[in-house]
PDB file of N, CA and C in Angstrom:
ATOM      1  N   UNK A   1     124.611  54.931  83.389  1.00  0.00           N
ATOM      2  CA  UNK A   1     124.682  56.135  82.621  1.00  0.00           C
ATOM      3  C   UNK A   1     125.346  57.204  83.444  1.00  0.00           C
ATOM      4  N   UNK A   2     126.319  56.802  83.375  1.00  0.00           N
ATOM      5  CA  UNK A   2     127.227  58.121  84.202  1.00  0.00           C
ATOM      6  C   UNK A   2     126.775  59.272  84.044  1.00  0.00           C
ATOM      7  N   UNK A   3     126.977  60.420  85.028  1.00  0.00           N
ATOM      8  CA  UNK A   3     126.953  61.941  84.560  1.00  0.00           C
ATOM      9  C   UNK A   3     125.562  62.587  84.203  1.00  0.00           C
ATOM     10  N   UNK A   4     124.418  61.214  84.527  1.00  0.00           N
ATOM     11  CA  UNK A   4     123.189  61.828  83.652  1.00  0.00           C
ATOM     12  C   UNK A   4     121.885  61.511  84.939  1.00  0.00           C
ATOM     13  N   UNK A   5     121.219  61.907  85.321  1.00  0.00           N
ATOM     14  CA  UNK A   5     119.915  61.889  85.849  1.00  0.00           C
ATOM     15  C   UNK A   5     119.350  60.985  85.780  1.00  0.00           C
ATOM     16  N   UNK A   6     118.881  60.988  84.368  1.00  0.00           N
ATOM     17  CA  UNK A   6     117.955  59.152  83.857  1.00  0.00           C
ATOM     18  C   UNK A   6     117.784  58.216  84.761  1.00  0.00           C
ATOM     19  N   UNK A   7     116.673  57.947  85.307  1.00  0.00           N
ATOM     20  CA  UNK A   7     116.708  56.817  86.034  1.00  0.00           C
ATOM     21  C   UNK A   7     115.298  56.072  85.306  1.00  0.00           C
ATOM     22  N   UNK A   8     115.494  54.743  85.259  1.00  0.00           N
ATOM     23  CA  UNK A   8     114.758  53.711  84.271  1.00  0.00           C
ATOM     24  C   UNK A   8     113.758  53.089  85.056  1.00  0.00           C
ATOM     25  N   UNK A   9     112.466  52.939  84.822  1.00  0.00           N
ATOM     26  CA  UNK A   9     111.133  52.637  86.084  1.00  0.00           C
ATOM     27  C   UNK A   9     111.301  51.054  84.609  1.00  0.00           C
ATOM     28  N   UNK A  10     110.810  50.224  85.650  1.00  0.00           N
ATOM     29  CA  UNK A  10     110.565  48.700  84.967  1.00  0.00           C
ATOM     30  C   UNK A  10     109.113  48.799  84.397  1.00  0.00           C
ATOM     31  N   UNK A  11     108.217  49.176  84.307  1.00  0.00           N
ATOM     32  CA  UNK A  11     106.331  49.237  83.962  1.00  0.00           C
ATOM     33  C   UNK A  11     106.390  49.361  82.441  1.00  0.00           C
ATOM     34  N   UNK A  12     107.088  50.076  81.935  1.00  0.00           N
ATOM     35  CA  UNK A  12     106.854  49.641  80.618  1.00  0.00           C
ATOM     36  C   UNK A  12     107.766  48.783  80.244  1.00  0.00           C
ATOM     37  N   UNK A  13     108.381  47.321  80.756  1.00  0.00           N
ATOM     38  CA  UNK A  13     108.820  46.768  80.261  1.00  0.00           C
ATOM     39  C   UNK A  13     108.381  45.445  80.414  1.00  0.00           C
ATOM     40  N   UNK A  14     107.235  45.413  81.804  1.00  0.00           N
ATOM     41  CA  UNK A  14     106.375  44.855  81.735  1.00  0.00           C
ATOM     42  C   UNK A  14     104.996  44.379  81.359  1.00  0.00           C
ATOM     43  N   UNK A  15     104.592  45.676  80.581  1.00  0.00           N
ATOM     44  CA  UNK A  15     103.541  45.869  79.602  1.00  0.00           C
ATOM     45  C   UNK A  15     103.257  45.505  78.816  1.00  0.00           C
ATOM     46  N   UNK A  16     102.619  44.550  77.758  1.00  0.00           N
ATOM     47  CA  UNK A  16     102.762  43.718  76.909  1.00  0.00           C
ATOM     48  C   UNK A  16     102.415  44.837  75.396  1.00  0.00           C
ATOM     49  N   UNK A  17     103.150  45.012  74.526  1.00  0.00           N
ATOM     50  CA  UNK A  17     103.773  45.852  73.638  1.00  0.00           C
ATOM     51  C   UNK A  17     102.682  45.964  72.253  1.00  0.00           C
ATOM     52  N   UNK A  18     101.875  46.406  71.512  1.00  0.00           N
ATOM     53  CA  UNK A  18     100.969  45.698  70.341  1.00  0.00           C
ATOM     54  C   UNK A  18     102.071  45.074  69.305  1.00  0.00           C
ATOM     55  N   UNK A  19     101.552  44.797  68.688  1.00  0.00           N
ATOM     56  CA  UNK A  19     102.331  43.763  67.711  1.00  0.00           C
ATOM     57  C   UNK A  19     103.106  44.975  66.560  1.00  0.00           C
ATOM     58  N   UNK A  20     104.158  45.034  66.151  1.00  0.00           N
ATOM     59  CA  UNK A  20     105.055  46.167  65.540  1.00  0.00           C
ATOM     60  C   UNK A  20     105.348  47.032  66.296  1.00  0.00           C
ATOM     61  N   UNK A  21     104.936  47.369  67.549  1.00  0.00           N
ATOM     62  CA  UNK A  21     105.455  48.473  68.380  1.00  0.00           C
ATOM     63  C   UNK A  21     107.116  48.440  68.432  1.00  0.00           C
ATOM     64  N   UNK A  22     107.841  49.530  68.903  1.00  0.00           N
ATOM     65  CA  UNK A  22     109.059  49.504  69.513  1.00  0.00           C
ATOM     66  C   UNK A  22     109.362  49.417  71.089  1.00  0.00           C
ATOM     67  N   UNK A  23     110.033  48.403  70.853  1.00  0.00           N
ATOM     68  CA  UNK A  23     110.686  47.764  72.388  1.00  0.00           C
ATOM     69  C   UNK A  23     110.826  48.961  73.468  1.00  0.00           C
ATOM     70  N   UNK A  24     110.501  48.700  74.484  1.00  0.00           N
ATOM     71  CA  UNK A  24     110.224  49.550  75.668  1.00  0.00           C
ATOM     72  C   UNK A  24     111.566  50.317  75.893  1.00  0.00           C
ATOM     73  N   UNK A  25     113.078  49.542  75.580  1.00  0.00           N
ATOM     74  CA  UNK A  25     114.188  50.161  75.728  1.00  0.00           C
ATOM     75  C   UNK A  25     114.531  51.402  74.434  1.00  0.00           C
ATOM     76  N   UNK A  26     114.255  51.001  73.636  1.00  0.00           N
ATOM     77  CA  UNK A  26     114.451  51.802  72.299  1.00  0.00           C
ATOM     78  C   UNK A  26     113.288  53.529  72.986  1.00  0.00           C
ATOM     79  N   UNK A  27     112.293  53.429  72.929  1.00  0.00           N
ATOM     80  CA  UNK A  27     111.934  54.174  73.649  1.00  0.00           C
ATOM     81  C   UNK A  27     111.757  55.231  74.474  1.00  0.00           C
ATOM     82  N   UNK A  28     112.409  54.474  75.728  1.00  0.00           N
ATOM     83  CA  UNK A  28     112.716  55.033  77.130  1.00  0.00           C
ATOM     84  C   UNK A  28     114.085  55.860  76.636  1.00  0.00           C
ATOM     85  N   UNK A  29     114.749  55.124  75.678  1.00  0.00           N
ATOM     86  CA  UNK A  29     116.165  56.226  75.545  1.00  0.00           C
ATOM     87  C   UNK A  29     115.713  57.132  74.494  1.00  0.00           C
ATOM     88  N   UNK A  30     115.126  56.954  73.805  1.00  0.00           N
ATOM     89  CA  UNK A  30     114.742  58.230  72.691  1.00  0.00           C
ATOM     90  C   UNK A  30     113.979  59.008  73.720  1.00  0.00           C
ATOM     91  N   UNK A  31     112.785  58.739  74.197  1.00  0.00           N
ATOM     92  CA  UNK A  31     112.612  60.216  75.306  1.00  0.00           C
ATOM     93  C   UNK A  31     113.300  60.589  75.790  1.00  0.00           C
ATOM     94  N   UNK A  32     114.410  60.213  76.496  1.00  0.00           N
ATOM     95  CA  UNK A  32     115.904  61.033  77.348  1.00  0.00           C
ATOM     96  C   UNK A  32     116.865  61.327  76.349  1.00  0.00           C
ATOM     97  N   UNK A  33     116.481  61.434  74.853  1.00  0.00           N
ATOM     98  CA  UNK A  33     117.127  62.180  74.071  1.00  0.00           C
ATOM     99  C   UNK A  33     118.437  61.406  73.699  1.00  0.00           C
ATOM    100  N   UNK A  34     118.378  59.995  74.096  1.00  0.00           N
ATOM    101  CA  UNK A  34     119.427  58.896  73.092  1.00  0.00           C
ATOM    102  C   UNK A  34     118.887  57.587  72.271  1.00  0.00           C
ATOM    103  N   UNK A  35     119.904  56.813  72.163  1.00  0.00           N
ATOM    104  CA  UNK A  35     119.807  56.179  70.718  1.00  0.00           C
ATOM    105  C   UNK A  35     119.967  54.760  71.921  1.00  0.00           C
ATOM    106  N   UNK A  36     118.703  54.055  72.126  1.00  0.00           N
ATOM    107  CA  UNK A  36     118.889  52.860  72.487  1.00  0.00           C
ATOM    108  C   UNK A  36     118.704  51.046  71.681  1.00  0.00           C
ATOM    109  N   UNK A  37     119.227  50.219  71.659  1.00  0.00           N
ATOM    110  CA  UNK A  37     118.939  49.429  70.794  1.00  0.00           C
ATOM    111  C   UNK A  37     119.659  48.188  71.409  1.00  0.00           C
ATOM    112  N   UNK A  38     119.095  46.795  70.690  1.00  0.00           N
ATOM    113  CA  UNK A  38     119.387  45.630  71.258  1.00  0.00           C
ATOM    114  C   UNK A  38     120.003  44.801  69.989  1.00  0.00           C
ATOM    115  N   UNK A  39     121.182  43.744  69.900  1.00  0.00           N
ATOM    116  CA  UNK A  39     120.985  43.134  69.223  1.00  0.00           C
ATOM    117  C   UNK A  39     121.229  41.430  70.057  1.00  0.00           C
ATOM    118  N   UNK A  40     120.935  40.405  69.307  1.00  0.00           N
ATOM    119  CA  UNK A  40     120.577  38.912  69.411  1.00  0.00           C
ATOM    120  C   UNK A  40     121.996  38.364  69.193  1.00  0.00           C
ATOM    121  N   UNK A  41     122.650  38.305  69.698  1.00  0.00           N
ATOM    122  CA  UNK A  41     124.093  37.500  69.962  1.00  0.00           C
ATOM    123  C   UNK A  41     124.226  35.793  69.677  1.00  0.00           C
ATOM    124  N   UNK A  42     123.002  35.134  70.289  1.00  0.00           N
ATOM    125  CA  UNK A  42     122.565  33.885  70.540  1.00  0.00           C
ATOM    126  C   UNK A  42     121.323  33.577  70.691  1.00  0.00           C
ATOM    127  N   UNK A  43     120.896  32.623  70.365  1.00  0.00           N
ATOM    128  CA  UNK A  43     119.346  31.807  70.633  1.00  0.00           C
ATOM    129  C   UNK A  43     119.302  30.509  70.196  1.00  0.00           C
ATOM    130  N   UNK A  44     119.159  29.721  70.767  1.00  0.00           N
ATOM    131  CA  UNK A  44     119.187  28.430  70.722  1.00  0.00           C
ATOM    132  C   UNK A  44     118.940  27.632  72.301  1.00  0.00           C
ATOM    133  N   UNK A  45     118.827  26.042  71.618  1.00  0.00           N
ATOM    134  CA  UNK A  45     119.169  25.095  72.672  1.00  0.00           C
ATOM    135  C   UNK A  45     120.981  24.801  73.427  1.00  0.00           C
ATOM    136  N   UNK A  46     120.771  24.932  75.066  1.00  0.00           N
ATOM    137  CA  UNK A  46     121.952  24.588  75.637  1.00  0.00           C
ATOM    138  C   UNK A  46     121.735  23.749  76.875  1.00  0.00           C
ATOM    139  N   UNK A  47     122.776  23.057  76.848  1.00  0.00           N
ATOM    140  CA  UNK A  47     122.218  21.896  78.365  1.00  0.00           C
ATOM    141  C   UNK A  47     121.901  23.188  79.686  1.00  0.00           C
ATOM    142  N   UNK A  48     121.092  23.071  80.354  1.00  0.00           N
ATOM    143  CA  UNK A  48     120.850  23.760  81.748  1.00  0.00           C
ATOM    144  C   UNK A  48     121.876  23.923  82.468  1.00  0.00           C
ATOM    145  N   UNK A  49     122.835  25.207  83.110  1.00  0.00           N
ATOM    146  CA  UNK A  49     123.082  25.221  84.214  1.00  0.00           C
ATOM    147  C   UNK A  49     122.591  25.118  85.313  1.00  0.00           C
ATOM    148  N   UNK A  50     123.231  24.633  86.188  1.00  0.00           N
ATOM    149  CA  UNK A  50     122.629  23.656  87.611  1.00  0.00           C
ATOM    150  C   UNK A  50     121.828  25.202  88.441  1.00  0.00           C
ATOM    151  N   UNK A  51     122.190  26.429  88.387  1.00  0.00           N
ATOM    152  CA  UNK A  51     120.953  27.013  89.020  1.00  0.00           C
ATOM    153  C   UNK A  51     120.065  27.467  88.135  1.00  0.00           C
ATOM    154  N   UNK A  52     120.212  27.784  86.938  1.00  0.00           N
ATOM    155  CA  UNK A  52     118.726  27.583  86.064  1.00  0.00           C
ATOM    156  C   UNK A  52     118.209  26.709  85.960  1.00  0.00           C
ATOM    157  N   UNK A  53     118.636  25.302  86.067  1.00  0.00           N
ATOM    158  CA  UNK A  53     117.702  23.877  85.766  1.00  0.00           C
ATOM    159  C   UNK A  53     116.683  24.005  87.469  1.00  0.00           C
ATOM    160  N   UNK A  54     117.776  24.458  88.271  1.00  0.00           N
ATOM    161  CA  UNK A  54     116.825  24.465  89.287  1.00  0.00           C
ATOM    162  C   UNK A  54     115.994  25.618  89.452  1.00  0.00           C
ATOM    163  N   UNK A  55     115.737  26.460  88.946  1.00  0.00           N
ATOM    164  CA  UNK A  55     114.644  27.679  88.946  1.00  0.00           C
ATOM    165  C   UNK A  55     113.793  27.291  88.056  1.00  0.00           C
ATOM    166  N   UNK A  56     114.369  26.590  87.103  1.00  0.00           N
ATOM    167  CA  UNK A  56     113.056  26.089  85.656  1.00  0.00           C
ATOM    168  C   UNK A  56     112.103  24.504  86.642  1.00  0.00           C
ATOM    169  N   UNK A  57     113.099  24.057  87.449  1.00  0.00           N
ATOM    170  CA  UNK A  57     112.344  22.681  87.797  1.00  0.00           C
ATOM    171  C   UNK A  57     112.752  21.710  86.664  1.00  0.00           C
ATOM    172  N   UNK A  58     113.883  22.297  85.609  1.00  0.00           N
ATOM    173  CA  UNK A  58     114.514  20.808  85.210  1.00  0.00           C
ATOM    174  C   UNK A  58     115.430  19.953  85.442  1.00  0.00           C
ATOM    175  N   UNK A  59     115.903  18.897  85.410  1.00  0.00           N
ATOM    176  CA  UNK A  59     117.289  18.187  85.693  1.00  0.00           C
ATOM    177  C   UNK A  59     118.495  19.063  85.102  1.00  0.00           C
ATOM    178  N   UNK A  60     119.495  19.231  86.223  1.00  0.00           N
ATOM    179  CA  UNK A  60     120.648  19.737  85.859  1.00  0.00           C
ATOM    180  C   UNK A  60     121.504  19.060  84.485  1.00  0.00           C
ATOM    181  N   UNK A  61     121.577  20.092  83.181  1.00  0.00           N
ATOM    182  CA  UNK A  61     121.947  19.549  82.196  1.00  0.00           C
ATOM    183  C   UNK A  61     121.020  19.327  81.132  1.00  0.00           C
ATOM    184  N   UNK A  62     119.665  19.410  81.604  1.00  0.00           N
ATOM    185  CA  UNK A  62     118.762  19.090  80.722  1.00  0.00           C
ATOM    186  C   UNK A  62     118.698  20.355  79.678  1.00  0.00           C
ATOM    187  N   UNK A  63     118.335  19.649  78.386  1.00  0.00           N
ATOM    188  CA  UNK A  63     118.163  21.022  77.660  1.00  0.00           C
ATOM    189  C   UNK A  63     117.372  22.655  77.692  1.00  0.00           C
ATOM    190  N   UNK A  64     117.716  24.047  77.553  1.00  0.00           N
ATOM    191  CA  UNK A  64     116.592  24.693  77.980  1.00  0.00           C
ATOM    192  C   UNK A  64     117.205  25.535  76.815  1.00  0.00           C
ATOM    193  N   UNK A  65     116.272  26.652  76.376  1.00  0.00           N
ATOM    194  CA  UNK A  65     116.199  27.862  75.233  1.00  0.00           C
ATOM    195  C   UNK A  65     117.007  28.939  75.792  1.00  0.00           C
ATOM    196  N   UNK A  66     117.637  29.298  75.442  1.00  0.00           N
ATOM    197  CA  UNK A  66     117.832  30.841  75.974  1.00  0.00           C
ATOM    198  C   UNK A  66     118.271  31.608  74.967  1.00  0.00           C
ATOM    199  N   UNK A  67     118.164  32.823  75.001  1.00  0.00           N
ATOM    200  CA  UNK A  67     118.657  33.966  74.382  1.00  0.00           C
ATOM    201  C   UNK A  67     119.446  35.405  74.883  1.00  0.00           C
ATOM    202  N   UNK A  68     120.322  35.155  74.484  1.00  0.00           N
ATOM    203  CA  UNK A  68     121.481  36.311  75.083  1.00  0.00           C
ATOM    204  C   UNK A  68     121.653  37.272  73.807  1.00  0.00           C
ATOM    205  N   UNK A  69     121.485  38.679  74.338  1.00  0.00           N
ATOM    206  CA  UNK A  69     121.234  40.187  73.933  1.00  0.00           C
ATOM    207  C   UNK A  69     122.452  40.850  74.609  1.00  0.00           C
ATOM    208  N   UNK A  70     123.044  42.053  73.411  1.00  0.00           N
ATOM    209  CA  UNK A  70     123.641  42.831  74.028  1.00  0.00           C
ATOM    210  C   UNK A  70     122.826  44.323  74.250  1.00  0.00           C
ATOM    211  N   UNK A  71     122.554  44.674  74.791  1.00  0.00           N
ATOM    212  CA  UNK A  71     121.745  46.047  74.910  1.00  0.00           C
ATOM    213  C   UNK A  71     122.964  47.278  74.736  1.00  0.00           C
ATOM    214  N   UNK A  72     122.409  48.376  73.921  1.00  0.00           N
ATOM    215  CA  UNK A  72     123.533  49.100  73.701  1.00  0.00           C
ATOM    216  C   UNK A  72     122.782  50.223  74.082  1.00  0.00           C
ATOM    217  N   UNK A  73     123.437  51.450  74.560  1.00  0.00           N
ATOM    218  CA  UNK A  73     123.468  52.835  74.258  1.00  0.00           C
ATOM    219  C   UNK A  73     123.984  53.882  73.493  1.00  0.00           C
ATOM    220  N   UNK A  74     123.566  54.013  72.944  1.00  0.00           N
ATOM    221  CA  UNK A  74     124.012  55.338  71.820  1.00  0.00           C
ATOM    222  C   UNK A  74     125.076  54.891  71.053  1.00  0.00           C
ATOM    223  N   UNK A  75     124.844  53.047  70.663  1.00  0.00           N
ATOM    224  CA  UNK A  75     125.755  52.696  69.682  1.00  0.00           C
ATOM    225  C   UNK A  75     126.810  51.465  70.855  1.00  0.00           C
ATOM    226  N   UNK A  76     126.827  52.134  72.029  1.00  0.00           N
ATOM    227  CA  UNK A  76     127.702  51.357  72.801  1.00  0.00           C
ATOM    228  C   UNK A  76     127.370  50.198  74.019  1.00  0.00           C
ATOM    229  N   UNK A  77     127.737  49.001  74.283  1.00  0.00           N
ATOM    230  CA  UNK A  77     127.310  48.131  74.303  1.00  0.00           C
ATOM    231  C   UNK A  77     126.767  48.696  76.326  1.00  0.00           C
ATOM    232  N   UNK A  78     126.067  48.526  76.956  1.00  0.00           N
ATOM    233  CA  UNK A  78     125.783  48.621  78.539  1.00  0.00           C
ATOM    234  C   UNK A  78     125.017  47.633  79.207  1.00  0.00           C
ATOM    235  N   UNK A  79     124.838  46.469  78.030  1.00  0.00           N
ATOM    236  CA  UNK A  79     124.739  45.323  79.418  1.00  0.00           C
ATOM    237  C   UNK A  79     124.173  43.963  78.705  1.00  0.00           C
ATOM    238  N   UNK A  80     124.876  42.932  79.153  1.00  0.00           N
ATOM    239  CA  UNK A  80     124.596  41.410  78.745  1.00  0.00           C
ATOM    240  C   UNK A  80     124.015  40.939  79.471  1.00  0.00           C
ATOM    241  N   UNK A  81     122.897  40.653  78.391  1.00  0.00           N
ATOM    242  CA  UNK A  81     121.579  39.554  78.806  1.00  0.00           C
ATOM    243  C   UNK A  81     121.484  38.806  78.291  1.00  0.00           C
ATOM    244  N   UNK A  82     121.146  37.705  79.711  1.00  0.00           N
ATOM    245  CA  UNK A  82     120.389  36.553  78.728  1.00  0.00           C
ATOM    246  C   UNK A  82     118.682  36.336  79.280  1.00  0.00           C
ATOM    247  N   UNK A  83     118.081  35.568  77.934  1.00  0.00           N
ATOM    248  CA  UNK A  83     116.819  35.132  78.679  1.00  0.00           C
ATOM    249  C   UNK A  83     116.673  33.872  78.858  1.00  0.00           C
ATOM    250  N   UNK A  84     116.271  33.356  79.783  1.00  0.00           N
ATOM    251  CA  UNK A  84     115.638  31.383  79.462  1.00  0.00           C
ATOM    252  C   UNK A  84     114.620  31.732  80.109  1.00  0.00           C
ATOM    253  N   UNK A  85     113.160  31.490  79.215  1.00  0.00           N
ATOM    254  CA  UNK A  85     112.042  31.780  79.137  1.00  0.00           C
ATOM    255  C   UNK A  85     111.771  30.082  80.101  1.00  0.00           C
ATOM    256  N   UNK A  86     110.471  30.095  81.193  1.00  0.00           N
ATOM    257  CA  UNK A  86     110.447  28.984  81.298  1.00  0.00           C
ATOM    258  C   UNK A  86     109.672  27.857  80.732  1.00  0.00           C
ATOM    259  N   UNK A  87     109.961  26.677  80.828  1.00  0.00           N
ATOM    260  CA  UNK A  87     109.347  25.577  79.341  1.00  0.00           C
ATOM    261  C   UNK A  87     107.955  25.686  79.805  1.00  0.00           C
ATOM    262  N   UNK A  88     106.943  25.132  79.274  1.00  0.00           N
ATOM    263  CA  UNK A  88     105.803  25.017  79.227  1.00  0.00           C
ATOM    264  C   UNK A  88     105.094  23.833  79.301  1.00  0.00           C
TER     265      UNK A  88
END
């Protein structure tokens, strides 16, 4: 966030949210007086890349979940994520 003060503490994003609440990012930018929001690009099954198979503890290639988000600010896109939650 160029030009702006804002600096983002991780605790409420580790907080587990009640059920209908709004996402910790949506939030954190409406108190600093902007428009934050996420949308879902992807979610599905993809074979493992060889250093996620090895952080999950699966065989390189093996299938894993992930979900990749674009996070936007005030309409404009500021950062690509993905998640791979680990299997269970």
């Amino acid at each position: 966030m160029s030009g702006s003060e804002w600096t983002s503490v991780s605790m409420p994003y580790l907080t587990p949210r009640a059920s209908g609440a709004t996402d910790a990012w949506t939030e954190e930018a409406r108190a600093a007086g902007r428009r934050g929001s996420q949308r879902i690009v992807h979610a599905g099954e993809v074979p493992g890349p060889p250093a996620v198979a090895a952080l999950l503890g699966v065989g390189d290639g093996d299938t894993v979940v992930v979900r990749r988000r674009i996070i936007e600010l005030d309409g404009e896109p500021t950062e690509d994520r993905m998640t791979v939650p680990h299997p269970e």
